[in-house]
C-alpha atoms as a PDB file:
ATOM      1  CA  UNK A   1       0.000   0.000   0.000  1.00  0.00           C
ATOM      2  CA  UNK A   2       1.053   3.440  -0.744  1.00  0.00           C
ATOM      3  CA  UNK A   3       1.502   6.402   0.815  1.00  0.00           C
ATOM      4  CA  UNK A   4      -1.238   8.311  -1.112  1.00  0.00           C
ATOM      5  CA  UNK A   5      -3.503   5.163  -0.288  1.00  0.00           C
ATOM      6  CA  UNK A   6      -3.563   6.156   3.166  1.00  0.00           C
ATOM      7  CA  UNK A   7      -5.251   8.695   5.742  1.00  0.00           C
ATOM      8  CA  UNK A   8      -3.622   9.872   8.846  1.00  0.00           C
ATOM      9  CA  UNK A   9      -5.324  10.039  12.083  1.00  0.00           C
ATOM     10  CA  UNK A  10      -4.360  11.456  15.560  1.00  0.00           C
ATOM     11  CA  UNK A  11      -5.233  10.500  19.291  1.00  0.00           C
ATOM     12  CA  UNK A  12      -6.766  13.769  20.717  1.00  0.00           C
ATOM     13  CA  UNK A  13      -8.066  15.460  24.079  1.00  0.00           C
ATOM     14  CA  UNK A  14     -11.712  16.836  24.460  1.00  0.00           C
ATOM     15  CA  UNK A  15     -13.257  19.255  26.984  1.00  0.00           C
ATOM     16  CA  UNK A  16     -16.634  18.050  28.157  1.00  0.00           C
ATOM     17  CA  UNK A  17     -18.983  20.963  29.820  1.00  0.00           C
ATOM     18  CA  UNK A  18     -17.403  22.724  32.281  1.00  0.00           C
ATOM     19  CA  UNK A  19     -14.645  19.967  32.763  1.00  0.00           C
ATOM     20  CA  UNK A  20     -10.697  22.057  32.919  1.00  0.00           C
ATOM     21  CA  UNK A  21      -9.121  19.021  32.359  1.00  0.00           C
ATOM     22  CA  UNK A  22      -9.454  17.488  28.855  1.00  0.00           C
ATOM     23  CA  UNK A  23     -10.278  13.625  28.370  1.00  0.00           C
ATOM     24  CA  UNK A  24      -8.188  11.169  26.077  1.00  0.00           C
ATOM     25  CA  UNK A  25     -10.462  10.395  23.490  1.00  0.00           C
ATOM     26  CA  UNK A  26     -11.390   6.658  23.263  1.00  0.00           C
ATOM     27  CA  UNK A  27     -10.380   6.748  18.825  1.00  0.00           C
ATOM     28  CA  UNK A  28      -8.034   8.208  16.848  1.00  0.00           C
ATOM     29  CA  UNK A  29      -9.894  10.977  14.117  1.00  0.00           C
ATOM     30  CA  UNK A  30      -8.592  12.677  11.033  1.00  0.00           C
ATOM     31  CA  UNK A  31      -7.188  16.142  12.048  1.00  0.00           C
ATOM     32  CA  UNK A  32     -10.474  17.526  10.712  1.00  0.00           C
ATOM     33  CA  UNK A  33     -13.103  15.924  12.680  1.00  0.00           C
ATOM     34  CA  UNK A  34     -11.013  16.636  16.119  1.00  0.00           C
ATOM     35  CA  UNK A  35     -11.389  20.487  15.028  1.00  0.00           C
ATOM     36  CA  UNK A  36     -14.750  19.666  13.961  1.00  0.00           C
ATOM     37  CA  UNK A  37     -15.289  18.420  17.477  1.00  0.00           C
ATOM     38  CA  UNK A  38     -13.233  20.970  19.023  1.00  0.00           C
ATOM     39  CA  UNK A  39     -10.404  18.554  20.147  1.00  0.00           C
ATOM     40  CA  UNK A  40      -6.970  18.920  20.787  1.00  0.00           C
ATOM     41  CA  UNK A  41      -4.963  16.772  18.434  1.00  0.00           C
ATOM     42  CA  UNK A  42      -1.736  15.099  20.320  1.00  0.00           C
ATOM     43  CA  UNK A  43       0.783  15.488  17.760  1.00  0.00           C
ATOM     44  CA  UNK A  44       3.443  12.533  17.556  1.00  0.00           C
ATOM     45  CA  UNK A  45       0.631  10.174  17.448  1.00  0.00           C
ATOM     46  CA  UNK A  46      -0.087  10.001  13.850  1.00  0.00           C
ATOM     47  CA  UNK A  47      -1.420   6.681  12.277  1.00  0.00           C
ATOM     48  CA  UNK A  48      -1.827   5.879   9.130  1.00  0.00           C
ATOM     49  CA  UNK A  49      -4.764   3.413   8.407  1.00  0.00           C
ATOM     50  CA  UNK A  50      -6.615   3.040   4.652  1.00  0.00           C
ATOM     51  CA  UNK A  51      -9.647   5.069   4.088  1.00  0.00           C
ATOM     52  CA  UNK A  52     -12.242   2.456   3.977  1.00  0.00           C
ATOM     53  CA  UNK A  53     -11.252   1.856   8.054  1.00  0.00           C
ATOM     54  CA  UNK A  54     -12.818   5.405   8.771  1.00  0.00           C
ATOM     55  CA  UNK A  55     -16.691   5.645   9.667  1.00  0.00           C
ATOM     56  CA  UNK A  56     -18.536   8.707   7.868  1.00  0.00           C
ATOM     57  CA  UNK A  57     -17.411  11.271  10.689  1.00  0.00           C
ATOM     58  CA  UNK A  58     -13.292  10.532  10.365  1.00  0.00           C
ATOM     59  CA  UNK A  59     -13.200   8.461  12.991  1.00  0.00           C
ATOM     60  CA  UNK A  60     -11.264   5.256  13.620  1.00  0.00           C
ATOM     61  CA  UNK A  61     -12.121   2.848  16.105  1.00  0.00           C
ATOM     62  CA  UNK A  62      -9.439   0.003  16.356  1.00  0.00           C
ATOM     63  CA  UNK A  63     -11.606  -3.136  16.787  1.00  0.00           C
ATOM     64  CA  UNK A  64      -9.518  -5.065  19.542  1.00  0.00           C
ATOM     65  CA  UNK A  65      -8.761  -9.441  17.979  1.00  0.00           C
ATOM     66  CA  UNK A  66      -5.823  -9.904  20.762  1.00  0.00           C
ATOM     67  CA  UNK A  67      -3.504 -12.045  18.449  1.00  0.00           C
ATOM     68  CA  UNK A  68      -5.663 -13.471  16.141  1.00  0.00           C
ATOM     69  CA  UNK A  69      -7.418 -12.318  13.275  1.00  0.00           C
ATOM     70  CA  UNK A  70     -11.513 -11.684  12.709  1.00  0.00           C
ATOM     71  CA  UNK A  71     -11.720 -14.207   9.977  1.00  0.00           C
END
């Protein structure tokens, strides 16, 4: 897979309400959608994953297999 084949997403913080401390989000999101969502992107924690492994909002949720595979 190439380069171009590929999007990257970031771990980020959000504020919830009135909350001063910011929460690790529980994804990784394109750097859009965490400004969309007004997030703080963590820089240094770039991935990059295929397109087709984002939902419709950016968003990619790692679907935990331990060691083996989902096939």
């Amino acid at each position: 897979m190439q380069a171009s084949e590929t999007i990257s997403v970031y771990s980020f913080r959000v504020y919830h309400g009135h909350c001063e401390s910011p929460e690790l989000a529980p994804f990784k999101a394109t750097r859009e959608a965490i400004l969309a969502l007004g997030g703080q992107v963590l820089e240094g924690t770039d991935e990059d994953v295929p397109p087709d492994e984002l939902d419709a909002d950016g968003h990619f949720r790692r679907i935990p297999t331990g060691w083996g595979s989902l096939s």
